[in-house]
C-alpha atoms as a PDB file:
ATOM      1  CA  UNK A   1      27.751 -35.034  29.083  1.00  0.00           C
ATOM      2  CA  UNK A   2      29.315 -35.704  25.777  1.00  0.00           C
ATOM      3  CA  UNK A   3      30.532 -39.488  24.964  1.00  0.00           C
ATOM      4  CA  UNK A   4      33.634 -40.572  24.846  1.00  0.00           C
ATOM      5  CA  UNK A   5      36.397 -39.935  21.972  1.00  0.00           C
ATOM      6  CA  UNK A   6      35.574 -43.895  21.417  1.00  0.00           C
ATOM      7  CA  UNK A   7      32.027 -42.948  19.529  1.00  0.00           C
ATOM      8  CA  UNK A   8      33.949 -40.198  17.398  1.00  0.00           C
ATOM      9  CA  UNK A   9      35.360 -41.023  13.873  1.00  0.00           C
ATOM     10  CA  UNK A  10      39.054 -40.801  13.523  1.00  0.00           C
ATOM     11  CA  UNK A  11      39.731 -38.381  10.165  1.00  0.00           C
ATOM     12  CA  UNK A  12      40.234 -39.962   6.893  1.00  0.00           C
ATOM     13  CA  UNK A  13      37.435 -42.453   8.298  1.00  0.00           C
ATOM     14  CA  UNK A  14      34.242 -42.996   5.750  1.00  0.00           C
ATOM     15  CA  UNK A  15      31.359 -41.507   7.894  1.00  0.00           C
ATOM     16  CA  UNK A  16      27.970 -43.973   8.010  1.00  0.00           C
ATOM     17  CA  UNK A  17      25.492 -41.787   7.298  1.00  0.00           C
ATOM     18  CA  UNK A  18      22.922 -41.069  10.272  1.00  0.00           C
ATOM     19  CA  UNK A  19      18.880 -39.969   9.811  1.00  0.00           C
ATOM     20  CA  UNK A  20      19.799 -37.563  12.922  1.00  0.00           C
ATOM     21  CA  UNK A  21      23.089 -35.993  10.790  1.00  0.00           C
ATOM     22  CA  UNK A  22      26.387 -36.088  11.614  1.00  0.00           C
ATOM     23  CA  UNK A  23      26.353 -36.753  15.604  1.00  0.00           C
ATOM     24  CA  UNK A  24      24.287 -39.984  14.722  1.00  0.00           C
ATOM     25  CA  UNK A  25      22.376 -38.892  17.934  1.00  0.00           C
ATOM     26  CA  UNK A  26      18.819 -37.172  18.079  1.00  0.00           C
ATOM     27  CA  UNK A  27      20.396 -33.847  19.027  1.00  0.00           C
ATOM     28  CA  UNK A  28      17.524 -31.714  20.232  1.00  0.00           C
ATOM     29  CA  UNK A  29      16.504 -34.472  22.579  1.00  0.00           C
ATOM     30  CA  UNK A  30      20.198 -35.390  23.524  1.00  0.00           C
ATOM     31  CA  UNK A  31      20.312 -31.542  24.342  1.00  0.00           C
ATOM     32  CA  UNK A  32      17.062 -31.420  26.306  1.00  0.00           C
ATOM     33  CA  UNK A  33      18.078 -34.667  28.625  1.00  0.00           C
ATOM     34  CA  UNK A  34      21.590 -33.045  29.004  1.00  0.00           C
ATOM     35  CA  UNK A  35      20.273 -29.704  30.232  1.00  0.00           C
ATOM     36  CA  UNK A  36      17.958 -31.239  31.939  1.00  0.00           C
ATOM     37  CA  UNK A  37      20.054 -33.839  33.997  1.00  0.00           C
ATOM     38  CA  UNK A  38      22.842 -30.684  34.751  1.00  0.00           C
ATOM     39  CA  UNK A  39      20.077 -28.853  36.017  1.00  0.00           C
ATOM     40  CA  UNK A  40      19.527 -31.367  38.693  1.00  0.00           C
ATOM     41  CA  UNK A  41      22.963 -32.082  39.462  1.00  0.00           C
ATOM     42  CA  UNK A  42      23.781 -28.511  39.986  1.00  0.00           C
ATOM     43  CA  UNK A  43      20.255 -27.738  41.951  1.00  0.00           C
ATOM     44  CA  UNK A  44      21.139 -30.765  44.089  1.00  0.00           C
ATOM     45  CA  UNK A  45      24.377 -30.426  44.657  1.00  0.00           C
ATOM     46  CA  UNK A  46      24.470 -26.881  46.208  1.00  0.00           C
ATOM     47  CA  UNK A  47      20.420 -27.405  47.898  1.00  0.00           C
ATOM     48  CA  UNK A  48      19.656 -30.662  48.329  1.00  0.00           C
ATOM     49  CA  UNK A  49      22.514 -32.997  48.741  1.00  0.00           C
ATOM     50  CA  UNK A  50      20.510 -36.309  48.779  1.00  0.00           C
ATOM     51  CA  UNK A  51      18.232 -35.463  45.853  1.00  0.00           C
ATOM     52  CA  UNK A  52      21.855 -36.105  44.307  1.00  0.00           C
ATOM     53  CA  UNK A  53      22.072 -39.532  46.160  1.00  0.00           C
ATOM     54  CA  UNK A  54      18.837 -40.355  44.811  1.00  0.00           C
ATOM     55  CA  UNK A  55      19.763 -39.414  41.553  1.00  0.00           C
ATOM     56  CA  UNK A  56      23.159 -41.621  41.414  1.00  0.00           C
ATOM     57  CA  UNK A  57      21.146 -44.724  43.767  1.00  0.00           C
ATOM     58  CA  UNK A  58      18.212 -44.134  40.516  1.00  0.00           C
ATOM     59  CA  UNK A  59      20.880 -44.274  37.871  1.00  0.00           C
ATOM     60  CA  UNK A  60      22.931 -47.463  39.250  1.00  0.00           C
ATOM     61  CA  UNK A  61      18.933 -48.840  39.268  1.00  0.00           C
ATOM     62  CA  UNK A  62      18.615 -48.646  35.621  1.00  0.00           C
ATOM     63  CA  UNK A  63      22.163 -49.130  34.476  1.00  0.00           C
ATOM     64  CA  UNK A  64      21.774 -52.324  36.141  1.00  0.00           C
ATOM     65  CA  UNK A  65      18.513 -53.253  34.221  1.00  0.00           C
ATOM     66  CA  UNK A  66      20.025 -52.188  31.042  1.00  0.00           C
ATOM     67  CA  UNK A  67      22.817 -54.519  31.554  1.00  0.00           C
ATOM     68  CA  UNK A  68      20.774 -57.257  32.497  1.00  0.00           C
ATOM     69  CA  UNK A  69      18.665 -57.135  29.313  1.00  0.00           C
ATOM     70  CA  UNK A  70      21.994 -57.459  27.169  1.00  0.00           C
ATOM     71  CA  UNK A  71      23.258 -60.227  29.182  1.00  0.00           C
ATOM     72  CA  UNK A  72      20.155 -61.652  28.796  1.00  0.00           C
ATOM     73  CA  UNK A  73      20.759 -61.660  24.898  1.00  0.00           C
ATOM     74  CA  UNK A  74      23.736 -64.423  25.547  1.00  0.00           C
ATOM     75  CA  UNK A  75      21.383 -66.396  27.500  1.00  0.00           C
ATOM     76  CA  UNK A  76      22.786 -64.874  31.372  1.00  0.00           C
ATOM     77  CA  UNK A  77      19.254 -64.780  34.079  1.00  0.00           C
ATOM     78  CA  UNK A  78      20.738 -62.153  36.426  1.00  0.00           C
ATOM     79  CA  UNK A  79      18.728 -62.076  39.668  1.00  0.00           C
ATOM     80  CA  UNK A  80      17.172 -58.281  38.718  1.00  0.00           C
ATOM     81  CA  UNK A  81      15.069 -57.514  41.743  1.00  0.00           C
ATOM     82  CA  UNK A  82      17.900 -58.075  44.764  1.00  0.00           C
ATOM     83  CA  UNK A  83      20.621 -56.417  42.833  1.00  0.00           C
ATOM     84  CA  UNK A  84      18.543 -53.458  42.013  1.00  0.00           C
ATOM     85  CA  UNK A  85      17.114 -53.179  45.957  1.00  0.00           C
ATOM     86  CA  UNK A  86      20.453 -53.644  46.363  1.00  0.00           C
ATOM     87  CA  UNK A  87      21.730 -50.567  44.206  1.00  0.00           C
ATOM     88  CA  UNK A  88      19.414 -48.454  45.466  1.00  0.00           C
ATOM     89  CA  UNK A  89      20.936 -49.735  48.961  1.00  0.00           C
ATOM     90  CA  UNK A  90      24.182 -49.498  48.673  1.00  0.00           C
ATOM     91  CA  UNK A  91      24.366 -45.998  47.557  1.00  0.00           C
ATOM     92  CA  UNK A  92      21.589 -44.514  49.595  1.00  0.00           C
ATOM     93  CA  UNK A  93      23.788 -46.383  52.897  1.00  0.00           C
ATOM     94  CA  UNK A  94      26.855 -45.117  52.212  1.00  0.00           C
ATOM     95  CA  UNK A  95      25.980 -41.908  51.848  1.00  0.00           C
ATOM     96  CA  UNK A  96      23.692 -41.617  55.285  1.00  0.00           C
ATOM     97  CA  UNK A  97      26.449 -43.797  57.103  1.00  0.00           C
ATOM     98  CA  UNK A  98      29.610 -41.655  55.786  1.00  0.00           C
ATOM     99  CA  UNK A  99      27.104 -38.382  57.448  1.00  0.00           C
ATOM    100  CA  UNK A 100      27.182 -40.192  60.842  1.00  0.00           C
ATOM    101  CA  UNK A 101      29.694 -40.137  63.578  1.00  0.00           C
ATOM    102  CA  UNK A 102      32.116 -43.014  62.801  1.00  0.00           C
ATOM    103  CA  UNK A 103      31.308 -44.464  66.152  1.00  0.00           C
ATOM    104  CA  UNK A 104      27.879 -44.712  65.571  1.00  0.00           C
ATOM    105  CA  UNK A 105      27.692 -45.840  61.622  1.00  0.00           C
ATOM    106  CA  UNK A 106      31.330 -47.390  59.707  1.00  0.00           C
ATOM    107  CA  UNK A 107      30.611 -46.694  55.882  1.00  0.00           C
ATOM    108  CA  UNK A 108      33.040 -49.414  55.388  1.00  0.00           C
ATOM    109  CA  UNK A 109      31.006 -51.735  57.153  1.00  0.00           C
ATOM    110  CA  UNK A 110      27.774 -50.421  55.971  1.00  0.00           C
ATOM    111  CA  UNK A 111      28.854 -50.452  52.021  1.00  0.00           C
ATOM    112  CA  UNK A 112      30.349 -54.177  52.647  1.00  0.00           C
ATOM    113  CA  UNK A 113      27.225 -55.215  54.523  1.00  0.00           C
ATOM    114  CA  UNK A 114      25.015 -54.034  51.843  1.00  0.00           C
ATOM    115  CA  UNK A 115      27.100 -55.030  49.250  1.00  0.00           C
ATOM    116  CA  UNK A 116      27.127 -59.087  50.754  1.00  0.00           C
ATOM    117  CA  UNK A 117      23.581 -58.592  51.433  1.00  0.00           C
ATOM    118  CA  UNK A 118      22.927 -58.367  47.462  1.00  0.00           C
ATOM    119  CA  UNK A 119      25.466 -60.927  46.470  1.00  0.00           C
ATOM    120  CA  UNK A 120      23.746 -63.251  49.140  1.00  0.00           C
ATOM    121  CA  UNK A 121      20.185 -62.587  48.150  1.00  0.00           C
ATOM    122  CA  UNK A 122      21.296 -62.684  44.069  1.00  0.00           C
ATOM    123  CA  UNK A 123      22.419 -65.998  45.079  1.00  0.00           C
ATOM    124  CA  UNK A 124      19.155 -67.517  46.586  1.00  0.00           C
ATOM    125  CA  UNK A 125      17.108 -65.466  44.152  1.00  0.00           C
ATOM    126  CA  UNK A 126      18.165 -67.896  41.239  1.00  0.00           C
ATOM    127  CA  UNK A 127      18.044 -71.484  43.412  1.00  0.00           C
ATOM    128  CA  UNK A 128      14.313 -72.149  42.200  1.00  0.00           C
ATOM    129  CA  UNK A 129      15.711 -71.856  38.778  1.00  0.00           C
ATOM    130  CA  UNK A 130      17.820 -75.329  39.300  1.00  0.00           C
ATOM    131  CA  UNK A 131      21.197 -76.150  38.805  1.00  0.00           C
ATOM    132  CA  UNK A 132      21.323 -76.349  34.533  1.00  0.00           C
ATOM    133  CA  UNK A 133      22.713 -72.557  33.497  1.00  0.00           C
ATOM    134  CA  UNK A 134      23.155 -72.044  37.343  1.00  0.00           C
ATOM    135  CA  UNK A 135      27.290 -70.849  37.469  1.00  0.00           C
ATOM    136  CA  UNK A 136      26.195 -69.193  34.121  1.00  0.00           C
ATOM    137  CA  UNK A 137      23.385 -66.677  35.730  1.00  0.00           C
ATOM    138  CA  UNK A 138      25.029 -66.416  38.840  1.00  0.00           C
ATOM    139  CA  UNK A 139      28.301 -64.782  36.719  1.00  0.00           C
ATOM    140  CA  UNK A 140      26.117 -62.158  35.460  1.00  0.00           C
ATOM    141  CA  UNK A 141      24.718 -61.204  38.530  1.00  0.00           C
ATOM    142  CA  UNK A 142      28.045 -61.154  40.010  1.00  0.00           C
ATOM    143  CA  UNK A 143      29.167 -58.728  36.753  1.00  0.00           C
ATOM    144  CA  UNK A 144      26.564 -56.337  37.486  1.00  0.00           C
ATOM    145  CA  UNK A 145      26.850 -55.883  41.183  1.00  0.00           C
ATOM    146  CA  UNK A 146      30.510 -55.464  41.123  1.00  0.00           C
ATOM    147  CA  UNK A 147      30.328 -53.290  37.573  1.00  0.00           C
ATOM    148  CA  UNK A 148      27.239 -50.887  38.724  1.00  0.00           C
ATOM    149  CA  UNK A 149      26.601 -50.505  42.368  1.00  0.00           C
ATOM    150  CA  UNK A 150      29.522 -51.004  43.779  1.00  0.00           C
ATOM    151  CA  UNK A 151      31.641 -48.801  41.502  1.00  0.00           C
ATOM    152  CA  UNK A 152      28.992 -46.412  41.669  1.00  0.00           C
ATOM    153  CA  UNK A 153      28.506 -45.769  45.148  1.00  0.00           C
ATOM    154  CA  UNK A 154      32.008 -44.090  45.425  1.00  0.00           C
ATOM    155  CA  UNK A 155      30.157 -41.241  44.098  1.00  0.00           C
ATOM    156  CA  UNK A 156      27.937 -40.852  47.428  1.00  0.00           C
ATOM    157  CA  UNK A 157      30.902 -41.716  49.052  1.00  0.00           C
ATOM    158  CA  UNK A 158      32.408 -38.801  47.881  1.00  0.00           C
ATOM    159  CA  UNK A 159      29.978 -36.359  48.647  1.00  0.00           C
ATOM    160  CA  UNK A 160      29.732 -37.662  52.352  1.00  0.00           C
ATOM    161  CA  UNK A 161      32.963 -35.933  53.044  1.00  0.00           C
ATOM    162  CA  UNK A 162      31.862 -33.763  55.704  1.00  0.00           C
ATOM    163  CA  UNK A 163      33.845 -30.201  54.893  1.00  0.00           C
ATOM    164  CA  UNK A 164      34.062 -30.345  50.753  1.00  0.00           C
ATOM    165  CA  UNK A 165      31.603 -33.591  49.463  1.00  0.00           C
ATOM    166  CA  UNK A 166      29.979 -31.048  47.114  1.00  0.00           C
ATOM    167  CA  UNK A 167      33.578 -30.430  45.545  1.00  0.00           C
ATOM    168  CA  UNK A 168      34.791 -33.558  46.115  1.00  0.00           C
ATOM    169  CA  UNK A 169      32.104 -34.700  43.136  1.00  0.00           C
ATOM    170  CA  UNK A 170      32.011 -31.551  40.947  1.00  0.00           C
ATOM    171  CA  UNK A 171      35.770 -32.266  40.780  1.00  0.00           C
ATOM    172  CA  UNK A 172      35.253 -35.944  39.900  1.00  0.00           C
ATOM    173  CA  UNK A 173      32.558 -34.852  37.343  1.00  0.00           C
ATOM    174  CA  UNK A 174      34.104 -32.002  35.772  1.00  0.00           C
ATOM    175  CA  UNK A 175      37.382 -33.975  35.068  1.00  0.00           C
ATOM    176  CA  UNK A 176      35.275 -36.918  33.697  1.00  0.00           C
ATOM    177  CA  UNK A 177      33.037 -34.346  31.602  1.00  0.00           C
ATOM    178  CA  UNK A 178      36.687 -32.643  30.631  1.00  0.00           C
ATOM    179  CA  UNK A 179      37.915 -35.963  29.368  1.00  0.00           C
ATOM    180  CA  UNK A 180      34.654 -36.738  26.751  1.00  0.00           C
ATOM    181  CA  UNK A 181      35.267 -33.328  25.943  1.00  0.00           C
ATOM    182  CA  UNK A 182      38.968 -33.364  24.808  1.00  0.00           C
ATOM    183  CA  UNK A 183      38.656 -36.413  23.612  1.00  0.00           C
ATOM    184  CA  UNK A 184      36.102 -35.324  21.013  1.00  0.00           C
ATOM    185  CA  UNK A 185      37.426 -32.417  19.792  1.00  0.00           C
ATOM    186  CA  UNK A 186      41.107 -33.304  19.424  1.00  0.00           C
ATOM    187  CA  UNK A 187      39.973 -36.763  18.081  1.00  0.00           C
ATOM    188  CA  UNK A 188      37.740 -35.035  15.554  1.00  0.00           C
ATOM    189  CA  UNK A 189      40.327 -32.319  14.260  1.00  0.00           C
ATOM    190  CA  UNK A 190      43.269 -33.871  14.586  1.00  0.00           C
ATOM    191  CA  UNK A 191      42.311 -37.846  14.566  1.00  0.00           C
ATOM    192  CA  UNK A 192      44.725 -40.186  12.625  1.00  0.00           C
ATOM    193  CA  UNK A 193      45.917 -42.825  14.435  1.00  0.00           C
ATOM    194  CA  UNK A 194      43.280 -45.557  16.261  1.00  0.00           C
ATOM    195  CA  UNK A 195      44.502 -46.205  19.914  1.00  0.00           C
ATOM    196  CA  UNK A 196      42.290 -49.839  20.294  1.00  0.00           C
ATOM    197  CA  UNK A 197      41.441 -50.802  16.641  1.00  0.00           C
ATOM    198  CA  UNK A 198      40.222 -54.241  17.679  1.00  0.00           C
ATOM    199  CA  UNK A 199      37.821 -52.692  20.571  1.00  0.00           C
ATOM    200  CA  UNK A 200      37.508 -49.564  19.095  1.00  0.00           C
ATOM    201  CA  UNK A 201      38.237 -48.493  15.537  1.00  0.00           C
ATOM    202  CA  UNK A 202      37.395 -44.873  16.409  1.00  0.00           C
ATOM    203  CA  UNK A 203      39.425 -43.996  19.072  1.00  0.00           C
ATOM    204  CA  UNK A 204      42.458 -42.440  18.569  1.00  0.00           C
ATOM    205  CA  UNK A 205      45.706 -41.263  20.007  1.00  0.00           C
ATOM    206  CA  UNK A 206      44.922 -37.712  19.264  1.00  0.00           C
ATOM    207  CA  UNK A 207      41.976 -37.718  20.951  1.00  0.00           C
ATOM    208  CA  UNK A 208      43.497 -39.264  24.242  1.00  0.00           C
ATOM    209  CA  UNK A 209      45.980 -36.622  23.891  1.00  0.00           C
ATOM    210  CA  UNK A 210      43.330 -34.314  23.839  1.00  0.00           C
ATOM    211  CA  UNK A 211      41.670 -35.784  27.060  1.00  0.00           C
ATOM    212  CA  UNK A 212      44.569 -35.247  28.987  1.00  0.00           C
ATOM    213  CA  UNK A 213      44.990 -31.459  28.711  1.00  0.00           C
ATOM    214  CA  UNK A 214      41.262 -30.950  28.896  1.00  0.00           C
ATOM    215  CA  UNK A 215      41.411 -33.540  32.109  1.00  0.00           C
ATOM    216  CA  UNK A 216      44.494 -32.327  33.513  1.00  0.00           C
ATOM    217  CA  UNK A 217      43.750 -28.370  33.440  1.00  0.00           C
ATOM    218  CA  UNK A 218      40.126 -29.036  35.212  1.00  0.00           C
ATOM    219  CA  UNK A 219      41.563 -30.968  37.512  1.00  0.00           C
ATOM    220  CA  UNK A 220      44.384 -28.765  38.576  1.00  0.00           C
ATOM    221  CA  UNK A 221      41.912 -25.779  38.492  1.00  0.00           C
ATOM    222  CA  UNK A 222      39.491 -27.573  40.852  1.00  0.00           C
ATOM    223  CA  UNK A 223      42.196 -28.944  43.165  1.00  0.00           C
ATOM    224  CA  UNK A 224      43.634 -25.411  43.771  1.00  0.00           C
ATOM    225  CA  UNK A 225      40.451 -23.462  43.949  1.00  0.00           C
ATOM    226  CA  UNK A 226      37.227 -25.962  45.192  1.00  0.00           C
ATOM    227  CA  UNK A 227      39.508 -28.215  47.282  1.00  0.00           C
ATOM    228  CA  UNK A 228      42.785 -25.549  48.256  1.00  0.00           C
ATOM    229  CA  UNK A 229      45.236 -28.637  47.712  1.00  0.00           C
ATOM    230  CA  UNK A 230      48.316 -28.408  45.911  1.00  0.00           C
ATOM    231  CA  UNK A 231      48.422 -28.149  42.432  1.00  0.00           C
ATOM    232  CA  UNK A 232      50.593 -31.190  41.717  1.00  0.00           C
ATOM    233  CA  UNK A 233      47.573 -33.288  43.064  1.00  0.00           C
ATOM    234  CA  UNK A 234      45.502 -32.194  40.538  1.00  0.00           C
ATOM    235  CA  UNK A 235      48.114 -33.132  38.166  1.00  0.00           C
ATOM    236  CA  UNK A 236      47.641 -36.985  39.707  1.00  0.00           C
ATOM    237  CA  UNK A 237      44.401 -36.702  39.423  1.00  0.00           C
ATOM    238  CA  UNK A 238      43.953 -35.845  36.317  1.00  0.00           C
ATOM    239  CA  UNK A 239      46.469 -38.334  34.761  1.00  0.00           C
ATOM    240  CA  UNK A 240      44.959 -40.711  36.834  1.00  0.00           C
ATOM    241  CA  UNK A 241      41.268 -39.994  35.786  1.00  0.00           C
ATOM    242  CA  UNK A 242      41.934 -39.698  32.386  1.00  0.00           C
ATOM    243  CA  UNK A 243      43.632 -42.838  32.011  1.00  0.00           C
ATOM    244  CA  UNK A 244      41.024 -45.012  34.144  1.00  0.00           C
ATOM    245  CA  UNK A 245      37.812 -42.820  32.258  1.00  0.00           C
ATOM    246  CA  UNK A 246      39.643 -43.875  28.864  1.00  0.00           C
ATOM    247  CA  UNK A 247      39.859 -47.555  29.994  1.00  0.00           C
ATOM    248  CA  UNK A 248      36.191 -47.320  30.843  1.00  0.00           C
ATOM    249  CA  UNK A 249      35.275 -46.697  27.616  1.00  0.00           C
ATOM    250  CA  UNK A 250      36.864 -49.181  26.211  1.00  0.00           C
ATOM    251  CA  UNK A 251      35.477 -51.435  28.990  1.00  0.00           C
ATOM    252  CA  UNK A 252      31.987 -50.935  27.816  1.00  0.00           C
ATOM    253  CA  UNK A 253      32.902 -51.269  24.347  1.00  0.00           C
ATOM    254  CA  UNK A 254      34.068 -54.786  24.723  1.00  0.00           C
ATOM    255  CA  UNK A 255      30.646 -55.627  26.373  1.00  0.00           C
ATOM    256  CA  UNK A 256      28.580 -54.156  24.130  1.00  0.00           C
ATOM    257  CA  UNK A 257      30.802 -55.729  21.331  1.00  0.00           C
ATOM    258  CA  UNK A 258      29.800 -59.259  23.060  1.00  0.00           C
ATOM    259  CA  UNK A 259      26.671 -58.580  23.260  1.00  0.00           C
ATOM    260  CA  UNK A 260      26.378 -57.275  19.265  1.00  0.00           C
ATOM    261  CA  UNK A 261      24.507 -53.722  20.464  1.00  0.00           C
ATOM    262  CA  UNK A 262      25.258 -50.181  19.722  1.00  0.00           C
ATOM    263  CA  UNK A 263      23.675 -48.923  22.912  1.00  0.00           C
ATOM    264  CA  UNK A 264      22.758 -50.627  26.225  1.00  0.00           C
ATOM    265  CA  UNK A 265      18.964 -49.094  25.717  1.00  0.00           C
ATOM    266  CA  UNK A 266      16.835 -46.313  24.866  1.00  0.00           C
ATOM    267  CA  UNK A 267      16.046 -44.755  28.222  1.00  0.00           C
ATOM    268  CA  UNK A 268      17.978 -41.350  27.604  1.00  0.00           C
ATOM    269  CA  UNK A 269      16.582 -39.943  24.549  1.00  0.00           C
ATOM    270  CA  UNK A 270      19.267 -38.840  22.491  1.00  0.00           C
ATOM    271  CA  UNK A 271      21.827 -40.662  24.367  1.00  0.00           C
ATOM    272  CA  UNK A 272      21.328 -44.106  24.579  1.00  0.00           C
ATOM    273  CA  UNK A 273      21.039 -45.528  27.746  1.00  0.00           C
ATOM    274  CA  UNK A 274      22.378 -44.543  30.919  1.00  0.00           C
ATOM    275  CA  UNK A 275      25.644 -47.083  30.463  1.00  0.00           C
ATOM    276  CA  UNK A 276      26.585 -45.221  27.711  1.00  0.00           C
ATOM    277  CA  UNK A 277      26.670 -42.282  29.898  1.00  0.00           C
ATOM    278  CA  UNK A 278      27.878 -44.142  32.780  1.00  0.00           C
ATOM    279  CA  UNK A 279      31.201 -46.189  31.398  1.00  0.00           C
ATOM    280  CA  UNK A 280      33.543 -43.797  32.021  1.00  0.00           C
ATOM    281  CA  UNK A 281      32.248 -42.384  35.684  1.00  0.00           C
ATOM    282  CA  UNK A 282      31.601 -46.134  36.644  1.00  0.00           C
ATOM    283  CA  UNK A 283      35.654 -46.881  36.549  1.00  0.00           C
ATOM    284  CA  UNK A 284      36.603 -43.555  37.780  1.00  0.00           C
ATOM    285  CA  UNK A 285      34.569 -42.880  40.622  1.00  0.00           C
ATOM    286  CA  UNK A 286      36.700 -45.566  43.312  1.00  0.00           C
ATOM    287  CA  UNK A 287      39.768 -43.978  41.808  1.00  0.00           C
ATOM    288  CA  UNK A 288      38.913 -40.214  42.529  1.00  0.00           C
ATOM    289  CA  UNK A 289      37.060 -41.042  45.886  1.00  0.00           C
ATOM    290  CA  UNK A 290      40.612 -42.986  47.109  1.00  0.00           C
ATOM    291  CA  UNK A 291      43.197 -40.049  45.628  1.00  0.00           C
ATOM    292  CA  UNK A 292      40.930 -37.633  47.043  1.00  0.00           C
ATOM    293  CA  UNK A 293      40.965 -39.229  50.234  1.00  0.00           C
ATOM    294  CA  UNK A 294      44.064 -40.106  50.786  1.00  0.00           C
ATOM    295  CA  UNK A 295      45.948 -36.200  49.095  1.00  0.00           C
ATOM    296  CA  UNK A 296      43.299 -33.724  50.137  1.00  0.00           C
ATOM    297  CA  UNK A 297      42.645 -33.479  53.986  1.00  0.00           C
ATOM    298  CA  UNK A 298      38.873 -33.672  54.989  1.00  0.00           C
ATOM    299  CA  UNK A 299      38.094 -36.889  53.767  1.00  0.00           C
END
């Protein structure tokens, strides 16, 4: 999916030039990885429902290690292994348990076990380390479990509904997508004002403008035809979306402005790492999953 308006250059900006051209991205292999990753989400999503879990319980994996190599840049040990066991855990649990009978399997009480499970064993993992830099590591993990897996299992959450999961997410991710997109284009043609000039110089007003209509109309669209609710809670939802997406943007532009990095990592050729593709879906995911359940019946 496209980034955010917050990597776009407001007009009247000087441009920094880029050896990959104006998108300061490796475009052929941010094309191939984008193609690529819809091509699984869309083969998953209408054949095989938990290659999709596997998918989102593999991305929370390495969005976790990605943020545990920046923290590690201001000195933070996050306990790696349990939390990314637990990633893996959390979303592949919620998923089978929300597919159950609820008297047989809560996902509530599956998604809280697993999630005290990590926080328990991320605790313990860093005891041999001693106490110096203890409360320090310990705050890191803490980030990343509450910032990645738990945030991110909404998403399986979501397509656990048992009538309309698929729909439930290609909602979610089509308003997300919808947001990046509008943000871009309205922020490059009609850019002028910055929105967050001390988080994010680039961002502008325009562009979050533009983010809402893009947002808004998908979400209204999918509302009335995927999930045959009223139009006027697509119109929440995609205020709602839009506004939360946005903040995760800026979100993961304070980190990485911490931390002194451009990207999280290098694992998605062309993109960056999978943070960078995850900051806005990571804020908007327990957002969508609770309007969704609470306006649209079959939840």
């Amino acid at each position: 999916m496209p980034a955010g308006d917050a990597d776009r250059p407001v007009a009247g900006s000087t441009p920094v030039p880029s050896p990959h051209g104006r998108a300061g991205r490796n475009l052929p292999a941010a094309i191939a990885v984008g193609v690529g990753a819809g091509g699984y989400v869309v083969a998953t999503l209408l054949f095989w429902r938990f290659g999709f879990v596997l998918l989102v319980a593999a991305a929370l994996a390495l969005a976790s290690v990605e943020l545990s190599r920046a923290l590690a840049r201001i000195g933070m040990r996050v306990a790696l292994v349990p939390i990314v066991v637990g990633s893996v855990g959390i979303a592949i649990g919620s998923y089978l348990a929300g597919r159950q009978v609820p008297t047989v399997f809560s996902t509530t009480s599956v998604l809280l076990a697993a999630l005290a499970l990590t926080v328990i064993a991320s605790l313990i993992w860093r005891m041999p380390g001693g106490a110096e830099g203890y409360a320090r590591d310990t705050a890191g993990s803490m980030l990343i479990i509450g910032y990645v897996p738990l945030l991110g299992s909404f998403a399986a959450l979501m397509l656990a509904a048992p009538t309309d999961g698929v729909a439930r997410v290609v909602t979610f991710l089509l308003v997300v997508a919808m947001n990046d997109t509008g943000g871009y284009v309205a922020g490059v043609l009609f850019g002028r004002h910055p929105m967050a000039p001390r988080i994010s110089p680039k961002k502008s007003w325009e562009g979050l403008a533009g983010s809402v209509v893009f947002g808004t109309v998908a979400a209204v669209a999918m509302t009335v035809l995927g999930l045959h609710a009223p139009f006027w809670v697509g119109l929440v939802f995609g205020v709602c979306i839009v506004g939360v997406a946005t903040c995760g943007d800026l979100i993961e532009s304070l980190l990485k402005r911490d931390l002194g990095i451009k990207d999280m990592s290098s694992f998605l050729p062309g993109h960056g790492g999978v943070m960078d593709r995850l900051d806005s879906m990571l804020i908007s995911a327990p957002v969508a999953w609770l309007i969704m359940y609470v306006m649209v019946p079959g939840g």
